[in-house]
N, C-alpha and C. Protein backbone atom coordinates (compact mmCIF):
# COMPACT_ATOMS: atom_id res chain seq x y z
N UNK A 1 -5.94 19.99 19.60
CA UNK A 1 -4.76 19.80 18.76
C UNK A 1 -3.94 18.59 19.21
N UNK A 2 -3.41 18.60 20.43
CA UNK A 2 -3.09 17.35 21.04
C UNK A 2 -4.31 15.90 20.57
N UNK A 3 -5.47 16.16 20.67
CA UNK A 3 -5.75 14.60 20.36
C UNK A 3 -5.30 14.40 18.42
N UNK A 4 -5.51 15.32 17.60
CA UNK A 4 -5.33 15.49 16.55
C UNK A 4 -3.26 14.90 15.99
N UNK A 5 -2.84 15.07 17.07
CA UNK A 5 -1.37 14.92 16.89
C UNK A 5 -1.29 13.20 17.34
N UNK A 6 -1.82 13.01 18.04
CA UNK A 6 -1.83 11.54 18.36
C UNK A 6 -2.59 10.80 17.73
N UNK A 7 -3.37 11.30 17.55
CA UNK A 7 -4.28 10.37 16.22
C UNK A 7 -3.25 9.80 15.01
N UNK A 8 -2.98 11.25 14.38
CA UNK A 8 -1.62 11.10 13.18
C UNK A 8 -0.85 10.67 13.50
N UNK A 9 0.17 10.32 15.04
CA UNK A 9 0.99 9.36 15.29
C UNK A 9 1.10 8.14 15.05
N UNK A 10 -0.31 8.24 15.80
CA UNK A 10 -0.57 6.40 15.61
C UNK A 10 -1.23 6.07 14.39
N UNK A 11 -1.57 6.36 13.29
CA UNK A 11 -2.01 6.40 11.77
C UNK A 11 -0.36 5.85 11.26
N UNK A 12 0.24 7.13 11.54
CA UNK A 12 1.59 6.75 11.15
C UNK A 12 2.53 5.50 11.44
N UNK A 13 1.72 5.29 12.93
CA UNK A 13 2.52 4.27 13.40
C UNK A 13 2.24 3.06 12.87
N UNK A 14 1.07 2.79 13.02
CA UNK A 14 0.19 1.52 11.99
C UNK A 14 0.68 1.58 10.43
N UNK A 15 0.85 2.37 9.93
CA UNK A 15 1.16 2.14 8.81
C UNK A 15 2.89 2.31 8.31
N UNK A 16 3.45 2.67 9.53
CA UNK A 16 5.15 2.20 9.18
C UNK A 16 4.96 0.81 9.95
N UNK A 17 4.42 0.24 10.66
CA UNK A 17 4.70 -1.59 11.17
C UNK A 17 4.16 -1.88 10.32
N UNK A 18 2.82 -1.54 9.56
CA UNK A 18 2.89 -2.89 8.57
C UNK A 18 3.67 -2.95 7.02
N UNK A 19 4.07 -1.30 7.04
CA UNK A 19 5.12 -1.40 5.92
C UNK A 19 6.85 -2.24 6.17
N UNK A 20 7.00 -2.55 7.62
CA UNK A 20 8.43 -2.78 8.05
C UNK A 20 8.04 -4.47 7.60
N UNK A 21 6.67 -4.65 8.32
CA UNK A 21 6.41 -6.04 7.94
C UNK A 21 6.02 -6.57 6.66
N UNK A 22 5.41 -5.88 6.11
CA UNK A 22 5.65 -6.45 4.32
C UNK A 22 6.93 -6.37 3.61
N UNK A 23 7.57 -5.70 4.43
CA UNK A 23 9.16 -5.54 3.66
C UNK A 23 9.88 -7.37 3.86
N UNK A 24 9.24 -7.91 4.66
CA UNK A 24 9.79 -8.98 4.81
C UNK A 24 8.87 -10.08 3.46
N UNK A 25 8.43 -9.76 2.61
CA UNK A 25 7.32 -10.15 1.50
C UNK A 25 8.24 -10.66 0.49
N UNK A 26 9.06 -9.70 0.63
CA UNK A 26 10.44 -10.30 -0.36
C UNK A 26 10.94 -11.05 -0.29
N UNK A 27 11.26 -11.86 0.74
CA UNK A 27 12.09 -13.46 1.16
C UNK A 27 11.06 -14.48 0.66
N UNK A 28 10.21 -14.43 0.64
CA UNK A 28 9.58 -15.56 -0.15
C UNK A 28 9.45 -15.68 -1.76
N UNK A 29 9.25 -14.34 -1.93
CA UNK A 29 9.34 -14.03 -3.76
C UNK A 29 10.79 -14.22 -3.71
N UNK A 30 12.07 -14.29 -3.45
CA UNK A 30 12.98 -14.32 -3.84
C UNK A 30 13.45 -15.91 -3.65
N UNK A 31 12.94 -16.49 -2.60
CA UNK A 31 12.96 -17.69 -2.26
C UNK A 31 12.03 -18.49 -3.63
N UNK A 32 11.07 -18.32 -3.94
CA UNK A 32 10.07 -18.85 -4.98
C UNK A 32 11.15 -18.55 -6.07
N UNK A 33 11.33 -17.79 -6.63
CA UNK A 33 12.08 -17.37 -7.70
C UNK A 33 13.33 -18.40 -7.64
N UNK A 34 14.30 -17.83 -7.18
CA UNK A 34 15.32 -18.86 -6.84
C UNK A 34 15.06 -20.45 -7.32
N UNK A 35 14.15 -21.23 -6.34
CA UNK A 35 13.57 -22.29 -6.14
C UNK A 35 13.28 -22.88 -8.14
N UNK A 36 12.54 -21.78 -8.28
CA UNK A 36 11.87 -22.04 -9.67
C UNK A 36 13.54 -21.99 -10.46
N UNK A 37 14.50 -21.18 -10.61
CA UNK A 37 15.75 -20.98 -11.24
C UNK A 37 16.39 -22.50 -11.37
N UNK A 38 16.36 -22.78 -10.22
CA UNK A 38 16.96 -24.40 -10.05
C UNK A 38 16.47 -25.50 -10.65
N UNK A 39 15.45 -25.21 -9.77
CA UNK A 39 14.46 -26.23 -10.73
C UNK A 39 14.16 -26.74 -12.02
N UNK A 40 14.28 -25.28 -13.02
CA UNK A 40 13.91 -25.12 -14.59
C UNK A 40 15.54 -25.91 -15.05
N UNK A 41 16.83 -24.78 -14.22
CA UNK A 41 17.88 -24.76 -14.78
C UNK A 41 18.61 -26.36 -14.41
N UNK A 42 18.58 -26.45 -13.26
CA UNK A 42 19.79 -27.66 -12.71
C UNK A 42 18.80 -29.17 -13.09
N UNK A 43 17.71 -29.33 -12.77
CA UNK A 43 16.72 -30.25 -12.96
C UNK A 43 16.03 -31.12 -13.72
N UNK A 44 16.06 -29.56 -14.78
CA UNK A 44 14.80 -29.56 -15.95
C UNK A 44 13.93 -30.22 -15.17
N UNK A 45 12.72 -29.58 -14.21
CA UNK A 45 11.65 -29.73 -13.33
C UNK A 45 10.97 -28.55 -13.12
N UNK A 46 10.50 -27.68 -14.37
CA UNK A 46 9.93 -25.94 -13.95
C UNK A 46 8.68 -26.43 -13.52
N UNK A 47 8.35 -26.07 -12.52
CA UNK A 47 6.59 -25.91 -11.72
C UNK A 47 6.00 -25.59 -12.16
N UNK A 48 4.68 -26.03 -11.73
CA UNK A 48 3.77 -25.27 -11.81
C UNK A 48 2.93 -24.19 -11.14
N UNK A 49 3.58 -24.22 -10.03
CA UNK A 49 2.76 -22.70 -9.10
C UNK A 49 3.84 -21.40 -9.06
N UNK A 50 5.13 -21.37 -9.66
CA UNK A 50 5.94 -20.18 -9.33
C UNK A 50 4.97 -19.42 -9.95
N UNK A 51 4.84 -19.21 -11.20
CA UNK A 51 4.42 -18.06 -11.51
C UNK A 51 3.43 -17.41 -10.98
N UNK A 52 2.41 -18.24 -10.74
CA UNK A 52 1.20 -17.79 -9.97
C UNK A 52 1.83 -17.01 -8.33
N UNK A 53 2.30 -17.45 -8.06
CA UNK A 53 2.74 -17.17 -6.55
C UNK A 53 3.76 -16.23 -6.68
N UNK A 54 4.64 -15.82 -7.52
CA UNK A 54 5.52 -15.18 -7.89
C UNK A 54 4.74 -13.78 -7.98
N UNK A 55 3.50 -13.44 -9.38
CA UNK A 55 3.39 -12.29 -8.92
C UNK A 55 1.74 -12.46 -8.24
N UNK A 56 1.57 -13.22 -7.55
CA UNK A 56 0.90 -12.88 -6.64
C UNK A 56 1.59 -11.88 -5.16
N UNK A 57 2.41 -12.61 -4.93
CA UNK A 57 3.47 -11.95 -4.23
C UNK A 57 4.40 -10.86 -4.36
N UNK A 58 4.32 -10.34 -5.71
CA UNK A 58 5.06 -9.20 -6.22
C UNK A 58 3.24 -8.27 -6.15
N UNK A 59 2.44 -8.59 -6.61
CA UNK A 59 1.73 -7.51 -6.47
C UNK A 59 0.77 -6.86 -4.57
N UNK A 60 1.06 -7.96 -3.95
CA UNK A 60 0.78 -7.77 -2.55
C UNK A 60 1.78 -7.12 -2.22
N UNK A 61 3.33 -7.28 -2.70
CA UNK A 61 4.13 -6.32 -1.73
C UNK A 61 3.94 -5.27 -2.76
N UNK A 62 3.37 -4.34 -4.02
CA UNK A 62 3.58 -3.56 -3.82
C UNK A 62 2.07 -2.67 -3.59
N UNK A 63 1.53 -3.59 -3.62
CA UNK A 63 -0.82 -2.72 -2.80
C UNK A 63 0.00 -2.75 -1.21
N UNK A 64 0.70 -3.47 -0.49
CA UNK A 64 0.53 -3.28 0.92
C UNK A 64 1.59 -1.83 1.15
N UNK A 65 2.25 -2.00 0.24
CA UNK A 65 3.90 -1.03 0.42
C UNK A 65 3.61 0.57 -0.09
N UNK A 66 2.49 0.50 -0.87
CA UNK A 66 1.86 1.89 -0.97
C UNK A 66 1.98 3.10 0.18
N UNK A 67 0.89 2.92 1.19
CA UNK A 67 0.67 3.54 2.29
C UNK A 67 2.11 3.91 2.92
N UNK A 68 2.82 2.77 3.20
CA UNK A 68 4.20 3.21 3.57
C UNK A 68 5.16 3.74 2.97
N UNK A 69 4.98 3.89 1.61
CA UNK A 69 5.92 4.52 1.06
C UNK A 69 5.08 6.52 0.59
N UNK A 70 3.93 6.46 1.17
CA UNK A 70 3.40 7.92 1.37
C UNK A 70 4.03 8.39 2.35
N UNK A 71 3.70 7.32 3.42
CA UNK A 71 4.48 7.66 4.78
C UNK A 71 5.87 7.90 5.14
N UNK A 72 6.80 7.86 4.11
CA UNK A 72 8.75 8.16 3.51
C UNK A 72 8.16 8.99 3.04
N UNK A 73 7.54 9.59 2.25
CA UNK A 73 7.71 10.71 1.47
C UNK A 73 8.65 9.90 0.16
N UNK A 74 8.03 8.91 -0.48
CA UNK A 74 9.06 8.46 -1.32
C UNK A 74 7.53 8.55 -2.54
N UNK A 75 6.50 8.98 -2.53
CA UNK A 75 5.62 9.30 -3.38
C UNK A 75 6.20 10.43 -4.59
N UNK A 76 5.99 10.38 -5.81
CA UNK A 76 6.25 11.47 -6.42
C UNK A 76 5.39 13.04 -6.40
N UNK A 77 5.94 14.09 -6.51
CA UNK A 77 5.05 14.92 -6.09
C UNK A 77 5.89 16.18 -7.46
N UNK A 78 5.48 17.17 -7.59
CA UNK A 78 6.05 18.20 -8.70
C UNK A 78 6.65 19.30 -7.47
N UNK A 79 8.16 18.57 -7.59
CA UNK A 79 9.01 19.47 -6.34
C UNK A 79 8.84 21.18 -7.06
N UNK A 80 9.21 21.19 -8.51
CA UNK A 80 9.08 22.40 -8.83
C UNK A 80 8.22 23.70 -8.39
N UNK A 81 7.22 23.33 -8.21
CA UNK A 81 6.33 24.29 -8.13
C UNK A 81 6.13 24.79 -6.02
N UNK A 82 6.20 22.88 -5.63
CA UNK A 82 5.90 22.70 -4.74
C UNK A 82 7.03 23.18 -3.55
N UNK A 83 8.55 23.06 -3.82
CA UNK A 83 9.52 23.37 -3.13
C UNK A 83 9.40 25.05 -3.01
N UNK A 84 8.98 25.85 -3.75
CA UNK A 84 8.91 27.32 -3.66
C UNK A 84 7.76 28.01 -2.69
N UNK A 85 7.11 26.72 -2.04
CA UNK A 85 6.24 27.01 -1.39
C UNK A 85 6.51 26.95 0.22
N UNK A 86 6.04 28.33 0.80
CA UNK A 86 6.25 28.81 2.11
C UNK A 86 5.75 26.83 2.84
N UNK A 87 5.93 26.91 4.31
CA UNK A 87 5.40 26.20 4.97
C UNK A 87 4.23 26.23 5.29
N UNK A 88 3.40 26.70 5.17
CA UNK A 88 1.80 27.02 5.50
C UNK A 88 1.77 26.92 4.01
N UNK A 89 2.00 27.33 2.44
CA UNK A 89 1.75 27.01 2.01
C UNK A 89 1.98 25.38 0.86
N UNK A 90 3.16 24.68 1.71
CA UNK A 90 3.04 23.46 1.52
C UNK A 90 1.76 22.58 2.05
N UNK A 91 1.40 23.36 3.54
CA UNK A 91 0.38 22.65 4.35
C UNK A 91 -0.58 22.85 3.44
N UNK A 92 -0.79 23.99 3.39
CA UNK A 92 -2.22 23.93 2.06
C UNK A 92 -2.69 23.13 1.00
N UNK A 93 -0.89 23.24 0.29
CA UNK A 93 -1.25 22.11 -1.21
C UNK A 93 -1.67 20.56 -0.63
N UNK A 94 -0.30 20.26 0.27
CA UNK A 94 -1.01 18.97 0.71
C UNK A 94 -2.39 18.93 1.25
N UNK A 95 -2.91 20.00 2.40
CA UNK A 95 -4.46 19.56 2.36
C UNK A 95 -5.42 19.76 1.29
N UNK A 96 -5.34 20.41 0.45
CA UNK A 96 -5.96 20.11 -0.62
C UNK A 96 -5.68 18.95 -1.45
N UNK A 97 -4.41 18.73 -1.61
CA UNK A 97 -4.21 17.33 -2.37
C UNK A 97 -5.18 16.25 -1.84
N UNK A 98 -4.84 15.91 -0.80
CA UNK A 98 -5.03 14.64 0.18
C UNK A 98 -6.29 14.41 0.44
N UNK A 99 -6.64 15.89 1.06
CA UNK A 99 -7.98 15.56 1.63
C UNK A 99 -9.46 15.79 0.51
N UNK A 100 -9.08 16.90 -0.62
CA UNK A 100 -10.04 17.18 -1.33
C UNK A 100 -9.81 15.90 -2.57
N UNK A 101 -8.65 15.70 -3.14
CA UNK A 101 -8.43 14.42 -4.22
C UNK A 101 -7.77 12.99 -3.76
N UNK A 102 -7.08 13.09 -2.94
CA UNK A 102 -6.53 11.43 -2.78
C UNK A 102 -7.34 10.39 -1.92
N UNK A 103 -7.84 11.37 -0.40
CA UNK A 103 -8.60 10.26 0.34
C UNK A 103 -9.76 9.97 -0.64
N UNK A 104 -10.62 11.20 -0.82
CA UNK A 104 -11.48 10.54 -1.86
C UNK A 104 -11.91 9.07 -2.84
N UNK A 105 -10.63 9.68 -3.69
CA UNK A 105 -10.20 8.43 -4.50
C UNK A 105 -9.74 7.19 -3.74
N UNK A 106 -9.42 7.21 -3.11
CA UNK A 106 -8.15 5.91 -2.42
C UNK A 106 -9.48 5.32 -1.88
N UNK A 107 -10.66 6.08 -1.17
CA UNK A 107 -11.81 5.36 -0.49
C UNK A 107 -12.38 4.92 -1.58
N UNK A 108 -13.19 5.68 -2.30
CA UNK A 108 -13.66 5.43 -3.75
C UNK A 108 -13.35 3.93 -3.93
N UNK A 109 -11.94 3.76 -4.37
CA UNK A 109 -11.80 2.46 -5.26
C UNK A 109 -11.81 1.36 -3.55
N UNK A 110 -11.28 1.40 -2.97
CA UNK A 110 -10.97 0.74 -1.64
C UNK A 110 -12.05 -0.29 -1.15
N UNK A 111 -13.37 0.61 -1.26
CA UNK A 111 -14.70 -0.10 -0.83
C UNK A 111 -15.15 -1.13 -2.03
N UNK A 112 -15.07 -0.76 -2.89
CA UNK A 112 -15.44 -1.93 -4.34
C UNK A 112 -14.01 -3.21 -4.00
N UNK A 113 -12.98 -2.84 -3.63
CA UNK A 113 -12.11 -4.05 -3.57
C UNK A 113 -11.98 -4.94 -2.72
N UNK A 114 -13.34 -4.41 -1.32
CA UNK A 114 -13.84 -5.80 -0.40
C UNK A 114 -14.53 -6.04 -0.80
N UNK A 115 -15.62 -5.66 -1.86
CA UNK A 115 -16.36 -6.33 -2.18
C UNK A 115 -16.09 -7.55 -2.99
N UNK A 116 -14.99 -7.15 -4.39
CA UNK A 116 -14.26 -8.17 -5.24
C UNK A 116 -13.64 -9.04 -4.42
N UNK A 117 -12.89 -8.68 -3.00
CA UNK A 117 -12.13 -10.24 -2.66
C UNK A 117 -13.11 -11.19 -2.15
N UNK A 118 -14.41 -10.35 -1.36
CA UNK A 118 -15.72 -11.12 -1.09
C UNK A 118 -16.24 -12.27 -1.83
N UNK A 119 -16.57 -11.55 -3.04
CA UNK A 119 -17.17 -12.26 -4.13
C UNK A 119 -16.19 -13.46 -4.47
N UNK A 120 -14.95 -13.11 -4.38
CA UNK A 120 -13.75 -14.53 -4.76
C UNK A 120 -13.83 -15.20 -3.82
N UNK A 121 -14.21 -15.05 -2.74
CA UNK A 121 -13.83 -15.87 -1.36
C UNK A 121 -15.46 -17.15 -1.18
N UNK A 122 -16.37 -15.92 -1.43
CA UNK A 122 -17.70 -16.51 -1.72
C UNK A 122 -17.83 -17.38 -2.68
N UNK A 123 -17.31 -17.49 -3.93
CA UNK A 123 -17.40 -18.02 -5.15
C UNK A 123 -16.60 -19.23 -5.39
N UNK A 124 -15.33 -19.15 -4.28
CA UNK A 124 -14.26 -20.19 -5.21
C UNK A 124 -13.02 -19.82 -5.66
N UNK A 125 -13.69 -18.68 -6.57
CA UNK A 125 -12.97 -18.52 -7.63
C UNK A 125 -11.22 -18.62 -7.81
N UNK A 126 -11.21 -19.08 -8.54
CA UNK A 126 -9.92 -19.64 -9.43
C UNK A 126 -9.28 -18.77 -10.34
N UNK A 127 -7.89 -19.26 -10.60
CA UNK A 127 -7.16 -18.05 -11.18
C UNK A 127 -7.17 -18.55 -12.60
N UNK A 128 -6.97 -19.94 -12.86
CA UNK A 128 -7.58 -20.29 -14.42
C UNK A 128 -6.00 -20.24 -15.11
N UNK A 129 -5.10 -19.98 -14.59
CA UNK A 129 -4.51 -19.46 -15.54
C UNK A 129 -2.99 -20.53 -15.57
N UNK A 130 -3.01 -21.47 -14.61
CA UNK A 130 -2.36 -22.50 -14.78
C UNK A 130 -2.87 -23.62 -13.94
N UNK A 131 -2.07 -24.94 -14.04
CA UNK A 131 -2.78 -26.13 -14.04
C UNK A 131 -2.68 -26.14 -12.01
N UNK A 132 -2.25 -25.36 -11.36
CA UNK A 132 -1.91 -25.15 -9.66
C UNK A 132 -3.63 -24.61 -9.62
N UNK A 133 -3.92 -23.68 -10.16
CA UNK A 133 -5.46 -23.07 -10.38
C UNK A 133 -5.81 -22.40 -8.82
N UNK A 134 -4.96 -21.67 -8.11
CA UNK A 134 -5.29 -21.03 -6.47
C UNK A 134 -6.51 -20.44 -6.63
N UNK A 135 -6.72 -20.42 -5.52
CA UNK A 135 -7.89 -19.43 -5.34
C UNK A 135 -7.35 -18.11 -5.51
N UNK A 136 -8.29 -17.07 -5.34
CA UNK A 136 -7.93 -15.92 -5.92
C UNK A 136 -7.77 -14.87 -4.73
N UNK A 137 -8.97 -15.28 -3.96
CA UNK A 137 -9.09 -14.36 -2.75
C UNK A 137 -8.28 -14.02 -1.59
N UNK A 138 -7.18 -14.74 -1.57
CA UNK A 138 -6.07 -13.99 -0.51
C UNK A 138 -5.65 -12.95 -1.28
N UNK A 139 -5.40 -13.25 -2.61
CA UNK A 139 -4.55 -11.92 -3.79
C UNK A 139 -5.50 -10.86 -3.64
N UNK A 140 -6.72 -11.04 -3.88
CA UNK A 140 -7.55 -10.09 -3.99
C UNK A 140 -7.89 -9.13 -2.54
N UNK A 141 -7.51 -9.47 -1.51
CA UNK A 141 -7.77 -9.42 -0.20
C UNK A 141 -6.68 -8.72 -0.04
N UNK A 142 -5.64 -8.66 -0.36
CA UNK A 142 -4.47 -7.88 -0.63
C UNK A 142 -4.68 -6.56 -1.34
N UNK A 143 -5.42 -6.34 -2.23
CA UNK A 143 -5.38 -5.63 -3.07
C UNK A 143 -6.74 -4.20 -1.41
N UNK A 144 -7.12 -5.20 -1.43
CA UNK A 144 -8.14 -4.30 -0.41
C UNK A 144 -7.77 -3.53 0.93
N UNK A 145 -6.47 -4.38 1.31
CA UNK A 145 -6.12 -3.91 2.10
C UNK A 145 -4.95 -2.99 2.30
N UNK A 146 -4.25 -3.03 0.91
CA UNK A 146 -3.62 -2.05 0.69
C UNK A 146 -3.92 -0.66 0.56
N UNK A 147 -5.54 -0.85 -0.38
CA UNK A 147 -5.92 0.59 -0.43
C UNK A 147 -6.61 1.18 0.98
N UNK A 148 -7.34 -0.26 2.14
CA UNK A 148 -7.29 0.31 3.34
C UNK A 148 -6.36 1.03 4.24
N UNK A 149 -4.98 0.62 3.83
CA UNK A 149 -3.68 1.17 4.73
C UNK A 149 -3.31 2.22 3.78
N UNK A 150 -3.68 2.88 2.84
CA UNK A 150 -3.09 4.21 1.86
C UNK A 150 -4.58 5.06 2.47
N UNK A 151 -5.72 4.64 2.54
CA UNK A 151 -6.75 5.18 2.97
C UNK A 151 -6.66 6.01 4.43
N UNK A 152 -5.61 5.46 5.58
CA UNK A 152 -5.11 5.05 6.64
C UNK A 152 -4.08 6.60 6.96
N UNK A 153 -3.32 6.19 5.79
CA UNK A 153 -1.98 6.85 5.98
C UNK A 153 -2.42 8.46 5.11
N UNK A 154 -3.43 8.43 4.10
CA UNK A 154 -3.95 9.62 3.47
C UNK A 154 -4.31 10.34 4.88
N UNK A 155 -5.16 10.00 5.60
CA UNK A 155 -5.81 10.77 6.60
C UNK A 155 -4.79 11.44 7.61
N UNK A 156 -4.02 10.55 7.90
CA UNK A 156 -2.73 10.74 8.75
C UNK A 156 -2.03 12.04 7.90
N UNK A 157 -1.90 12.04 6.68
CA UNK A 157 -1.33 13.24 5.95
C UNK A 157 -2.26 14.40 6.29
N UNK A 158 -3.84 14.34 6.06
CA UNK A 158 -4.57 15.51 6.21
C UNK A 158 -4.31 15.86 7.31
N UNK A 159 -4.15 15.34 9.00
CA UNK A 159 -4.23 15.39 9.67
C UNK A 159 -2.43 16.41 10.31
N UNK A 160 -1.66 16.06 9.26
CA UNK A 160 -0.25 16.11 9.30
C UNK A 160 -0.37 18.10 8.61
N UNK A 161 -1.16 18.33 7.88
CA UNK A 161 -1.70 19.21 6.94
C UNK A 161 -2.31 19.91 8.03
N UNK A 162 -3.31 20.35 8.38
CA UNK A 162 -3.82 20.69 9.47
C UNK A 162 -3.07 21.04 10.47
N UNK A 163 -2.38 20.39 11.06
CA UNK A 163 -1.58 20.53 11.88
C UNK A 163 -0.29 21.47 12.31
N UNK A 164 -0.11 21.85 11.01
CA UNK A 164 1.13 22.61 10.21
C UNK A 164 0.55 23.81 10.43
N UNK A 165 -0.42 23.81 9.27
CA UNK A 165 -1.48 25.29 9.12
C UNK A 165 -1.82 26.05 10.46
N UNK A 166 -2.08 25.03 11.67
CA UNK A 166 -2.04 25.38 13.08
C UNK A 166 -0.88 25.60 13.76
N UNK A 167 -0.36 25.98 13.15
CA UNK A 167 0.96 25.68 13.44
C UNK A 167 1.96 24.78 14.93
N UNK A 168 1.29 23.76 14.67
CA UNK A 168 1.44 22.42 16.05
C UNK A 168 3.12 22.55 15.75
N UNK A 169 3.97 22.35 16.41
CA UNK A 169 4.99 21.75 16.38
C UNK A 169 5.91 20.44 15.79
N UNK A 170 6.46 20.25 15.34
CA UNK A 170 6.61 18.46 15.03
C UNK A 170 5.86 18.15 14.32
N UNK A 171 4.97 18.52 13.52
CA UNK A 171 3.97 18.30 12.08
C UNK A 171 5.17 16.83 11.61
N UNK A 172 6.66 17.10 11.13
CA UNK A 172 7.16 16.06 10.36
C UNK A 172 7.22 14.74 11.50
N UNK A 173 7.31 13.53 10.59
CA UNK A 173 7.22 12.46 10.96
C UNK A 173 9.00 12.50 11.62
């Protein structure tokens, strides 16, 4: 039980530092934004890479910010049903949630999305979609590693689940 509690610590722990550190993801999207405001407005000089970089950067902070926001408990969940439930049987729903439907899924899609940033990284590939034309594969590389750190932080929940049901002590984060 002890190695089982430290395991989930440090799951947890890895995945609140890199959620503290993507929180800092926002000073550049707000900085880009800004930048582009001036530019369009005081200038008449609108760019050509905000947008691209804009939500490239809006969608990395929110694939990396996933995992950490499982890890708040800021996920939606159906309090109704779920708040009426003993403590052993919260542990339950969540290990069934987590471990029988979410890791699943979260691995499921996770492994196809190194393969896609692969293939962009291998290829070139281009975003096409303005005349800046980035590559694609840091965005996409993002997308993979987000569902690696929700993949991360799922287990850390089963493990959090388990733990309860055993009734370990300190189960909450």
């Amino acid at each position: 039980m002890r190695l089982l509690a430290f395991i989930q610590k440090l799951l947890d722990r890895l995945t609140g530092v890199t959620g503290a550190l993507v929180g800092w993801l926002v000073l550049p999207l707000v900085g880009v934004t800004v930048y582009e405001v001036i530019a369009r407005h005081v200038f008449n000089a609108p760019t050509i890479w905000t947008y691209e970089l804009g939500y490239m950067l809006t969608g990395s902070y929110f694939m990396l910010g996933f995992a950490y926001a499982l890890r708040e408990n800021a996920h939606i969940r159906i309090d109704v049903l779920y708040n009426r439930f003993s403590k052993s049987g919260k542990a339950v729903a969540d290990l069934v949630a987590f471990a029988l439907i979410a890791l699943p899924t979260v691995a499921l899609i996770a492994w196809p999305l190194f393969g896609y940033a692969h293939e962009a990284y291998e290829s070139g590939e281009q975003s096409g979609q303005t005349a800046w034309n980035p590559v694609l594969w840091p965005f996409r590389a993002m997308f993979f590693l987000g569902f690696a750190l929700l993949v991360i932080q799922c287990t850390a929940q089963v493990i959090r689940s388990l733990l309860a049901l055993f009734g370990h002590p300190r189960t909450e984060r």
